[in-house]
C-alpha atoms as a PDB file:
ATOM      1  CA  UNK A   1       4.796   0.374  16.772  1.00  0.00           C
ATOM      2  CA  UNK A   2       2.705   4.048  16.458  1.00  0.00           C
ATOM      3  CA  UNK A   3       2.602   5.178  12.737  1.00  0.00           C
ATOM      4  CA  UNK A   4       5.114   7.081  11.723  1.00  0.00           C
ATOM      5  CA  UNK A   5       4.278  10.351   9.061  1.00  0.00           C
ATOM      6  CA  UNK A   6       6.913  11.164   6.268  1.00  0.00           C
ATOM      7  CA  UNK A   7       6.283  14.619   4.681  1.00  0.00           C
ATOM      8  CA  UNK A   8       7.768  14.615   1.468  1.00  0.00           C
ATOM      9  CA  UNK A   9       9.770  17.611   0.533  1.00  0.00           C
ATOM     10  CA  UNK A  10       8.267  19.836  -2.380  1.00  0.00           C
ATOM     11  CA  UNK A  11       8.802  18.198  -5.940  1.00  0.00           C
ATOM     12  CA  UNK A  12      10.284  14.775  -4.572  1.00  0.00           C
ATOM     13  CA  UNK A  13       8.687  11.353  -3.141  1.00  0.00           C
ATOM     14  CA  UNK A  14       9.105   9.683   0.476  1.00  0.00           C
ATOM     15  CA  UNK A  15      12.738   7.754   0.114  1.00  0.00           C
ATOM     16  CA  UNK A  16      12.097   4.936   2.316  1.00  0.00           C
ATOM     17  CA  UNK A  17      15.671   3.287   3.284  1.00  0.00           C
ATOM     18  CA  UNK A  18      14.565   1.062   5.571  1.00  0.00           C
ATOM     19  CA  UNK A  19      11.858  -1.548   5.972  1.00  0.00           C
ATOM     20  CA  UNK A  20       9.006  -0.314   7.508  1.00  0.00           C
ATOM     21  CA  UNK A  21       5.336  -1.577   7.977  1.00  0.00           C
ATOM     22  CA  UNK A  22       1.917   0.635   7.928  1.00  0.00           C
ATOM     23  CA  UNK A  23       0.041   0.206  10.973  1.00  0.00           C
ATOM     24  CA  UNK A  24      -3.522   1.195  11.857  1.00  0.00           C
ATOM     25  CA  UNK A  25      -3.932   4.467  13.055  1.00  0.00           C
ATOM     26  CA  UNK A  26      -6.778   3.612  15.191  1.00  0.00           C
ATOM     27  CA  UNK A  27      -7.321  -0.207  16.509  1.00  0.00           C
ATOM     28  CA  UNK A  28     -10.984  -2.071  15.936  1.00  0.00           C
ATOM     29  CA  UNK A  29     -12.319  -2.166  19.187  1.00  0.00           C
ATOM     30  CA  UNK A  30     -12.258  -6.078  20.380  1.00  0.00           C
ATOM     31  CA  UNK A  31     -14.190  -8.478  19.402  1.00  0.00           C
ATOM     32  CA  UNK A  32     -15.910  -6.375  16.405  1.00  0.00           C
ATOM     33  CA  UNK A  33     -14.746  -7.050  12.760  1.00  0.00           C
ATOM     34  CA  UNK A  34     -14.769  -4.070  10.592  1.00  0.00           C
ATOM     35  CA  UNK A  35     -14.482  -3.860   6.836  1.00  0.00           C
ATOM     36  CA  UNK A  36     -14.043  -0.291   6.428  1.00  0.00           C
ATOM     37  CA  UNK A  37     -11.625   1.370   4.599  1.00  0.00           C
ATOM     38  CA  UNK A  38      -9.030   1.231   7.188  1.00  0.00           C
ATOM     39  CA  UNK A  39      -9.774  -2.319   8.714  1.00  0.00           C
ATOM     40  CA  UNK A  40      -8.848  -3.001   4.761  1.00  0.00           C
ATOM     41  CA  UNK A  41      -5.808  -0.430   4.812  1.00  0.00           C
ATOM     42  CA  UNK A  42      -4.671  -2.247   7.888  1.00  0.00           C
ATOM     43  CA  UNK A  43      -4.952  -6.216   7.067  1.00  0.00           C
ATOM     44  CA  UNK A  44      -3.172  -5.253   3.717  1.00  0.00           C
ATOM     45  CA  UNK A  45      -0.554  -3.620   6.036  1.00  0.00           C
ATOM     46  CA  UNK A  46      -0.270  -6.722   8.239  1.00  0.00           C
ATOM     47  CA  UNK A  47      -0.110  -9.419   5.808  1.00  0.00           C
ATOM     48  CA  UNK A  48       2.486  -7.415   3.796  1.00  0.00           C
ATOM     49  CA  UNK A  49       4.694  -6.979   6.828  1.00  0.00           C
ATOM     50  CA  UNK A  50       4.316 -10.261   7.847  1.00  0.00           C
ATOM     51  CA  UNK A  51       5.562 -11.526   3.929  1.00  0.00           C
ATOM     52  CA  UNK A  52       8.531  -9.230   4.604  1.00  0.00           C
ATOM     53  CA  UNK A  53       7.374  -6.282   2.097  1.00  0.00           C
ATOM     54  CA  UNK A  54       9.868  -3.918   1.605  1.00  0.00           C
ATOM     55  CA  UNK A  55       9.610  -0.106   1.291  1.00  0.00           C
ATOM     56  CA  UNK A  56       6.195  -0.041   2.242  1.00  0.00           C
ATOM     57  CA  UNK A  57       4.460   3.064   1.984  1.00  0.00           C
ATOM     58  CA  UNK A  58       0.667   4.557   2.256  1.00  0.00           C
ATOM     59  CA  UNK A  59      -0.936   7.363   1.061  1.00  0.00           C
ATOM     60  CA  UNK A  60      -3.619   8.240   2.549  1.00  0.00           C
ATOM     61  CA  UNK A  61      -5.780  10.105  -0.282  1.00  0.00           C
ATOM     62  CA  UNK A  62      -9.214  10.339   1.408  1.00  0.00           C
ATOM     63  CA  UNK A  63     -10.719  13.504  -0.253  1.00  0.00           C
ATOM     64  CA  UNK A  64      -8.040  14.010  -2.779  1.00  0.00           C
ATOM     65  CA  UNK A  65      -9.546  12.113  -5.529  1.00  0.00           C
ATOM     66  CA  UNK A  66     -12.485   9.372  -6.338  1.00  0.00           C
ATOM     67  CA  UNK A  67      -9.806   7.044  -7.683  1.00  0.00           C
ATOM     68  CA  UNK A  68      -9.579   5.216  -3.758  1.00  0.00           C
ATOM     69  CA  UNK A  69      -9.326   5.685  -0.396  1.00  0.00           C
ATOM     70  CA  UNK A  70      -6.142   4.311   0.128  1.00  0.00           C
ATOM     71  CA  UNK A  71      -2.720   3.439  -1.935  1.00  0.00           C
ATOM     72  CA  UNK A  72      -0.309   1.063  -1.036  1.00  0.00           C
ATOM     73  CA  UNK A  73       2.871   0.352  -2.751  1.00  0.00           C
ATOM     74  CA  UNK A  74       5.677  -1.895  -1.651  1.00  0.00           C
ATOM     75  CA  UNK A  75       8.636  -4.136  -2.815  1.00  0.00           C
ATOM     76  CA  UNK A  76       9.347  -7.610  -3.145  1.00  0.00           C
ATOM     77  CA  UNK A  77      12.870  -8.969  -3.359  1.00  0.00           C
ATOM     78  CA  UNK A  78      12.188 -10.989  -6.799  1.00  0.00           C
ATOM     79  CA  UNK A  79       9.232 -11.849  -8.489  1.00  0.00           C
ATOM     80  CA  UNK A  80       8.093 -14.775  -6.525  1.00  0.00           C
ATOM     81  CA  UNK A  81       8.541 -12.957  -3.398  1.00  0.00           C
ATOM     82  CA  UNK A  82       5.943  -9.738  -5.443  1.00  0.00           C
ATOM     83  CA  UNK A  83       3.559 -12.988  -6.374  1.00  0.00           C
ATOM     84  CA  UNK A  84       4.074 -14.893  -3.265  1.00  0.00           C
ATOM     85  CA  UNK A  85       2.921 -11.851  -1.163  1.00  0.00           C
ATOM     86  CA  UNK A  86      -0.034 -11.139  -3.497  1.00  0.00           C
ATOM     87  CA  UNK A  87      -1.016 -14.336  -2.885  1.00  0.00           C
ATOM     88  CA  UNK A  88      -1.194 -14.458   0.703  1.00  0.00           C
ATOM     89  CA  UNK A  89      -3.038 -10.748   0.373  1.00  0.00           C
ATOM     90  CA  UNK A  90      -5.566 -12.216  -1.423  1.00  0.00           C
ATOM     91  CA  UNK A  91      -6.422 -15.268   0.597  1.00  0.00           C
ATOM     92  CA  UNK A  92      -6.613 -12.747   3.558  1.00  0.00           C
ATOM     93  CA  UNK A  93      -9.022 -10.509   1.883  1.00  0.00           C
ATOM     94  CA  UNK A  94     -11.178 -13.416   0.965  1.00  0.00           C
ATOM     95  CA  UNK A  95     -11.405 -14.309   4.846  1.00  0.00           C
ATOM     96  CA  UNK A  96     -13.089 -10.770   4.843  1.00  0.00           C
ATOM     97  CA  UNK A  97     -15.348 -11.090   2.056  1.00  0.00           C
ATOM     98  CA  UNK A  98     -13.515  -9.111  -0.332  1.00  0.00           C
ATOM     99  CA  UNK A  99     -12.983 -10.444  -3.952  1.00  0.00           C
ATOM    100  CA  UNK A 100     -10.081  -7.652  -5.371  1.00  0.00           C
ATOM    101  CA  UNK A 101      -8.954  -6.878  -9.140  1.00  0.00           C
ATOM    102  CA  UNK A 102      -5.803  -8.197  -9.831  1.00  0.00           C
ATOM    103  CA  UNK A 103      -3.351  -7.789 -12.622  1.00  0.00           C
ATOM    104  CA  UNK A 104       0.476  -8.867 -13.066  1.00  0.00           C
ATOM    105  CA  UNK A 105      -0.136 -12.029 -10.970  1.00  0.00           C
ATOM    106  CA  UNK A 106       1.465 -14.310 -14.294  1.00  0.00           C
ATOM    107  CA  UNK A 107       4.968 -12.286 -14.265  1.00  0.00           C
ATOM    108  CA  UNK A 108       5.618 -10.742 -10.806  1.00  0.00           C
ATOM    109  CA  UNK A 109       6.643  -7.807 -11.866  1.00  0.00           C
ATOM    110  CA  UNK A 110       4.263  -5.199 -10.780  1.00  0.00           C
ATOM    111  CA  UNK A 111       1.261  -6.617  -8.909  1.00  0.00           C
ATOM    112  CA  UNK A 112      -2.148  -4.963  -8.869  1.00  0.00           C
ATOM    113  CA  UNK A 113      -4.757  -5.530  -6.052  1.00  0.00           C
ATOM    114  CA  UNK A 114      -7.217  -3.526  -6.433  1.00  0.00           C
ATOM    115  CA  UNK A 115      -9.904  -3.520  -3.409  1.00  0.00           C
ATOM    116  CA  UNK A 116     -11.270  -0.193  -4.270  1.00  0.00           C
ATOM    117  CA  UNK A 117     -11.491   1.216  -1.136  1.00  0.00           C
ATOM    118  CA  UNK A 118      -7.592   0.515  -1.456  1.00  0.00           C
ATOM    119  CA  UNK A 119      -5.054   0.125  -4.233  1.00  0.00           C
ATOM    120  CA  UNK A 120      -1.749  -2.102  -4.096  1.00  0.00           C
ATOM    121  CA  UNK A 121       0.729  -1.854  -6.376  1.00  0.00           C
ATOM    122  CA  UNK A 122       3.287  -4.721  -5.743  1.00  0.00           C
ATOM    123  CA  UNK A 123       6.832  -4.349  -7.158  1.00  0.00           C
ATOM    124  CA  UNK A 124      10.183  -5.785  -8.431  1.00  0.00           C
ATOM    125  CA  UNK A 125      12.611  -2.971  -7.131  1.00  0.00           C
ATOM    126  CA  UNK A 126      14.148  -2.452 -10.241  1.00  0.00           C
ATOM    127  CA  UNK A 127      10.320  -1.878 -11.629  1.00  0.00           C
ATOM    128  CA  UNK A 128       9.170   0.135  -9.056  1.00  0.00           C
ATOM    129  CA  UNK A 129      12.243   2.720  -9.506  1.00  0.00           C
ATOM    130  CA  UNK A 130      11.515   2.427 -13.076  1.00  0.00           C
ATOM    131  CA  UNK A 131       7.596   3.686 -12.952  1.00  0.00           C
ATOM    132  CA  UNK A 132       8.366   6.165  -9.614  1.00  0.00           C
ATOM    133  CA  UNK A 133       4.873   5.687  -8.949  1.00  0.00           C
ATOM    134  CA  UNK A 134       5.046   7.940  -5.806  1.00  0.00           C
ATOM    135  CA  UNK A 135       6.142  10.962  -8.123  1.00  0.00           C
ATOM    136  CA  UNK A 136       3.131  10.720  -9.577  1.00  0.00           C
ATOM    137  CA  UNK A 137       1.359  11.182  -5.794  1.00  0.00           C
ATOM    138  CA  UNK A 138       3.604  13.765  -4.591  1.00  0.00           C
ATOM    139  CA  UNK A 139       1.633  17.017  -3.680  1.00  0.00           C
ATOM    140  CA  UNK A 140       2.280  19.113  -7.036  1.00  0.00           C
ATOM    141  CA  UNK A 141       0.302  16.503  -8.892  1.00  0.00           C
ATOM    142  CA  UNK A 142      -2.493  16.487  -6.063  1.00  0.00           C
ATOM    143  CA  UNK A 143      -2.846  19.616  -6.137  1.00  0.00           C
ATOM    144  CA  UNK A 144      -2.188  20.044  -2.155  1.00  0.00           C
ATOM    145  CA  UNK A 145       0.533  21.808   0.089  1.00  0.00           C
ATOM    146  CA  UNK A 146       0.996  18.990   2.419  1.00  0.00           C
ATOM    147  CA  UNK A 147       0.176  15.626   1.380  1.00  0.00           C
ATOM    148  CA  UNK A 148       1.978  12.765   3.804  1.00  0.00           C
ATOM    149  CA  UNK A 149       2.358   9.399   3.082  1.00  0.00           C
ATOM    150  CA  UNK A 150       2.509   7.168   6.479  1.00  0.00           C
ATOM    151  CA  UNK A 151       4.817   4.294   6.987  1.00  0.00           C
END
């Protein structure tokens, strides 16, 4: 499935209806393991697809700030489903040699793994439209005309 680029309008945030997935932009070439930012970017996009993440969206915020590479925020349907899927992120980003900051893992709620090439915040849907986290990335608050975020 090619990657798919939603450009906000001016002043509001990608509304994602439908599930969707972030896939790499370029494939590794075989047989050769990265652990760049996007071979990171990527497995966090796999492994939340394959735990059925809703509303998954990526910003892609290299050059727009020092803060990360990468954001990632997406929905769980309760807050076993938010911890469940941190979970299995983690234990795939051990098998890479990354150790991430976490935070939220005890209620489910909102779910921080922080890789810091990339950023994942994992959320409760009722949470997630509380915070409107991707108001906060929209382009006015970059500071940039066109900022997409890629599903």
């Amino acid at each position: 499935m090619p990657t798919k680029k939603i450009t906000a309008p001016k002043g509001k945030a990608p509304v994602l209806k439908a599930k969707t997935s972030v896939l790499a932009d370029k494939p590794a070439a075989k047989g050769k393991k990265t652990t760049g930012p996007e071979a990171i970017r990527d497995l966090i996009a796999k492994s939340l697809d394959d735990d059925k993440a809703e509303e998954i969206v990526n910003y892609d915020l290299v050059g727009r700030t020092s803060l990360t590479d990468y954001m990632i925020i997406a929905t769980g349907k309760s807050a076993r489903h938010v911890t469940a899927m941190a979970e299995h992120l983690l234990d795939e980003l051990a098998k890479m040699g990354k150790k991430p900051h976490t935070e939220g893992m005890q209620s489910g709620d909102w779910v921080l793994v922080d890789t810091g090439d990339v950023i994942v915040h994992l959320f409760r849907p009722e949470v997630r439209a509380f915070y409107q986290l991707e108001r906060l990335w929209s382009p006015e608050h970059l500071g940039g005309a066109e900022q997409n975020a890629h599903v």
